[in-house]
C-alpha atoms as a PDB file:
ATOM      1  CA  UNK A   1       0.139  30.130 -16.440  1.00  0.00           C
ATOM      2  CA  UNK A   2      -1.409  30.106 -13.028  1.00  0.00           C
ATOM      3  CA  UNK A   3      -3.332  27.497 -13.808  1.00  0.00           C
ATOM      4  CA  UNK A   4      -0.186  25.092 -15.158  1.00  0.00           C
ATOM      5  CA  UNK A   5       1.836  26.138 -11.651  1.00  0.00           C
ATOM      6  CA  UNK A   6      -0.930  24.813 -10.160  1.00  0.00           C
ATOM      7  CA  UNK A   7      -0.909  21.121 -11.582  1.00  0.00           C
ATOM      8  CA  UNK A   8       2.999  21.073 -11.511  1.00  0.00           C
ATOM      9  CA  UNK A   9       2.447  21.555  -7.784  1.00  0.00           C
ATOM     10  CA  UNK A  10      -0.128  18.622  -7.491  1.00  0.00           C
ATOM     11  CA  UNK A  11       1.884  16.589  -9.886  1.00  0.00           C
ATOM     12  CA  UNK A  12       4.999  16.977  -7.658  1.00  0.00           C
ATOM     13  CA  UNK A  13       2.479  16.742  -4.161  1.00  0.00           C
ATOM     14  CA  UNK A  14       1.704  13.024  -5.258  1.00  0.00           C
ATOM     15  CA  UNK A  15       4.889  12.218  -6.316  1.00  0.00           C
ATOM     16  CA  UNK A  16       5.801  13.329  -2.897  1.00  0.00           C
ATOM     17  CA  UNK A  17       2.823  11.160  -1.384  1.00  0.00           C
ATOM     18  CA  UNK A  18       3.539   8.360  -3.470  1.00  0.00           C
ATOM     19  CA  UNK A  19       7.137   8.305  -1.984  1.00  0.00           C
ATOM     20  CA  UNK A  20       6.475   8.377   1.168  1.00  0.00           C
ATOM     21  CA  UNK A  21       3.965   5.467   1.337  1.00  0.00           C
ATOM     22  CA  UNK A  22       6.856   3.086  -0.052  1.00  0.00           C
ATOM     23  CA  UNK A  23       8.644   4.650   2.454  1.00  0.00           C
ATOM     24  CA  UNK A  24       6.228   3.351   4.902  1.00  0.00           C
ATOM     25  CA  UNK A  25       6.481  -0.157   3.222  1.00  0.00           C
ATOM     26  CA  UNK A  26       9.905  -0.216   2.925  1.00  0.00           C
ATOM     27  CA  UNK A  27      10.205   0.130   6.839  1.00  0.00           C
ATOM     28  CA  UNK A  28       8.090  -2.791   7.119  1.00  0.00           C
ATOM     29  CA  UNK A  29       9.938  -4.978   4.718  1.00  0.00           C
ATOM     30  CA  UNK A  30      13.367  -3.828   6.655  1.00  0.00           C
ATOM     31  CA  UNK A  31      11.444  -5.067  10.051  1.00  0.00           C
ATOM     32  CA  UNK A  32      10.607  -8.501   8.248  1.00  0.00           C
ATOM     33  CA  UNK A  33      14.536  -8.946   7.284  1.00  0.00           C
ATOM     34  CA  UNK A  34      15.929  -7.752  10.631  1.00  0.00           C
ATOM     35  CA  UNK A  35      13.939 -11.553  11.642  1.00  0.00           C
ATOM     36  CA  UNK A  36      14.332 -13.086   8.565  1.00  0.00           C
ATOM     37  CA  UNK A  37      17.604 -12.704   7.449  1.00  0.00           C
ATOM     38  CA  UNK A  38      18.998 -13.967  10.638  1.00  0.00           C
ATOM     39  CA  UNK A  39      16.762 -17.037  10.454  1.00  0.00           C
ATOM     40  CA  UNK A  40      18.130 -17.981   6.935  1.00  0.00           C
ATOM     41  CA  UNK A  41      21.289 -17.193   7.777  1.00  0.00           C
ATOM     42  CA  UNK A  42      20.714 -19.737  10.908  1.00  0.00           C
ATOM     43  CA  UNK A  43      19.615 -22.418   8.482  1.00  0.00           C
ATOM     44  CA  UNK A  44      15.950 -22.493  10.108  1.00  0.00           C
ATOM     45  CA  UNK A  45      14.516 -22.118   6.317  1.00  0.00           C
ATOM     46  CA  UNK A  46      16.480 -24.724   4.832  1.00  0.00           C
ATOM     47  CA  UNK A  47      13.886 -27.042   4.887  1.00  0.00           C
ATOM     48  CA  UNK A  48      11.532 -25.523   2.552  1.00  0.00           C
ATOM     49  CA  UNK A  49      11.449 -25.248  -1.002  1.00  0.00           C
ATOM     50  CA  UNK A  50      10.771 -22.253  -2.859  1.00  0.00           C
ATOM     51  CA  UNK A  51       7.322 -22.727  -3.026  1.00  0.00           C
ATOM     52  CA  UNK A  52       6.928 -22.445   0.940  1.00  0.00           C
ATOM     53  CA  UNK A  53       9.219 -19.525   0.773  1.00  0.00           C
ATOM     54  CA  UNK A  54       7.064 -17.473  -1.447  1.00  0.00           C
ATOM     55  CA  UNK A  55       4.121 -18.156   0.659  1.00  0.00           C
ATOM     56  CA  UNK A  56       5.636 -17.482   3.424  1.00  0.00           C
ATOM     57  CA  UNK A  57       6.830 -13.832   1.990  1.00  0.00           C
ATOM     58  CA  UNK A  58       3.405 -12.944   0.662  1.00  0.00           C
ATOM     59  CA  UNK A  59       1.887 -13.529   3.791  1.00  0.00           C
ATOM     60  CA  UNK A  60       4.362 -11.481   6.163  1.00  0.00           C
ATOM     61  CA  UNK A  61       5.065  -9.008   3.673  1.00  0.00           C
ATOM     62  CA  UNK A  62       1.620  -8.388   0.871  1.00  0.00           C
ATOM     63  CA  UNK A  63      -0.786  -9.370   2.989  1.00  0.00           C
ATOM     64  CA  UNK A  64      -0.168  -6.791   5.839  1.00  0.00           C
ATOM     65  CA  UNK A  65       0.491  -4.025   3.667  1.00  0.00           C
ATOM     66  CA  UNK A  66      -2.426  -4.731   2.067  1.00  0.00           C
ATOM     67  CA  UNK A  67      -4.570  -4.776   4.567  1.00  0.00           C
ATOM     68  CA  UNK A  68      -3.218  -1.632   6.403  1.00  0.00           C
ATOM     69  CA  UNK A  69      -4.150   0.125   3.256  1.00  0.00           C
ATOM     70  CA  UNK A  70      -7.542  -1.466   3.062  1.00  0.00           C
ATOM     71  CA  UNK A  71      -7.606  -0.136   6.841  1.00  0.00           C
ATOM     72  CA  UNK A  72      -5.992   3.539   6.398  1.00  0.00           C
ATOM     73  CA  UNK A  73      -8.591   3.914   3.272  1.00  0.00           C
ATOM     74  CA  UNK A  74     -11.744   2.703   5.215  1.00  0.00           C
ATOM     75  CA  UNK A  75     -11.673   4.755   8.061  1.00  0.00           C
ATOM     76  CA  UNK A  76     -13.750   7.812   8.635  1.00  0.00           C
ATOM     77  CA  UNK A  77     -11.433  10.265   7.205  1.00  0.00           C
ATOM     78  CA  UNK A  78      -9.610   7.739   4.238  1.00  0.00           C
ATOM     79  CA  UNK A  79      -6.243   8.179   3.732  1.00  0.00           C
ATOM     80  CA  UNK A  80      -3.459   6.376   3.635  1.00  0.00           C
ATOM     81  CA  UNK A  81      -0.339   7.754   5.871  1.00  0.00           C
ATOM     82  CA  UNK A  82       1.336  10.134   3.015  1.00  0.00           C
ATOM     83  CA  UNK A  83      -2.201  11.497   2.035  1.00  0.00           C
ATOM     84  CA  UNK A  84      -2.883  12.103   5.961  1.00  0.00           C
ATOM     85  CA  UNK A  85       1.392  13.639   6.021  1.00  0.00           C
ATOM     86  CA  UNK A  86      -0.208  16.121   3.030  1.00  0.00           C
ATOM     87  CA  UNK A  87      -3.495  16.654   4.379  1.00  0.00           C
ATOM     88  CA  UNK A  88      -5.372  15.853   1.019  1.00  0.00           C
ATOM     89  CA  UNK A  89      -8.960  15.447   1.862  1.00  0.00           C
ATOM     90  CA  UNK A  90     -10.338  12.160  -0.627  1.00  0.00           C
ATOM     91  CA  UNK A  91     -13.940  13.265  -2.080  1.00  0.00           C
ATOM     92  CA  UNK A  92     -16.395  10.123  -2.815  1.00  0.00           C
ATOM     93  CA  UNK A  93     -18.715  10.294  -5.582  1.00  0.00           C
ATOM     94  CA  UNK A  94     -22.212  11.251  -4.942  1.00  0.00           C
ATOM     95  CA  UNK A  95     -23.526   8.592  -6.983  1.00  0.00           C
ATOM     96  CA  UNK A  96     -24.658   5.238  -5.994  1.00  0.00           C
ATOM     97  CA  UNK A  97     -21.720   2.553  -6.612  1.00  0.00           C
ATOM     98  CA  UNK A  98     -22.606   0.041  -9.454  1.00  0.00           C
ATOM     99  CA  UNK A  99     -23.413  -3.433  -8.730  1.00  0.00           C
ATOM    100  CA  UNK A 100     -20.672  -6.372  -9.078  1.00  0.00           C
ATOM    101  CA  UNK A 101     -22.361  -7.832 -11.470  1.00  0.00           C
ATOM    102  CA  UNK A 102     -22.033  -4.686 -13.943  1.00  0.00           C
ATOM    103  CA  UNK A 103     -18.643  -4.086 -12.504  1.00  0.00           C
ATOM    104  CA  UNK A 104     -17.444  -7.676 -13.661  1.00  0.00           C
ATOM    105  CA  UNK A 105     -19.280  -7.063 -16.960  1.00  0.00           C
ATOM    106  CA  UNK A 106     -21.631  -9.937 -16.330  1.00  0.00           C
ATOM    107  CA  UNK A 107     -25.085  -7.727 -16.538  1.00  0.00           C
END
């Protein structure tokens, strides 16, 4: 019974984390409308089709969220910001990484 309590809790913990890291995107995608709404609104983006749009979003909005995680994860003590909020500690596996080769299922 102990033992159930006990994943319930971690269940709910990254639920919890998970939460709060697309809380910590959502504030960046409400920072990226407070300039970008104003500059559609303004006609500045009429010129471009939807094409150029969609670039445009992926770089101001995936790129830097992806990278921050790349950034949060490689650091000395990888977490992201809801992992560091609920002090998880992430353990690496003692054994050696495999090649990309084997990885892409080419050797």
């Amino acid at each position: 019974m102990a033992r159930r309590r006990a994943t319930v809790r971690a269940a709910l913990r990254r639920i919890v984390a998970f939460l709060i890291d697309w809380l910590c995107i959502l504030g960046w995608v409400a920072v990226t409308a407070a300039v970008g709404v104003p500059l559609y609104l303004g006609g500045v983006t009429r010129g471009l089709d939807t094409v150029a749009l969609n670039v445009i979003a992926t770089v101001v909005l995936v790129i830097p969220v992806v990278v921050a995680a790349a950034v949060f994860e490689s650091r000395r003590r990888a977490a992201t910001p809801a992992s560091a909020c609920c002090t998880w500690r992430c353990a690496t596996d003692p054994a050696p990484p495999d090649s990309a080769g084997r990885c892409c299922g080419t050797s």
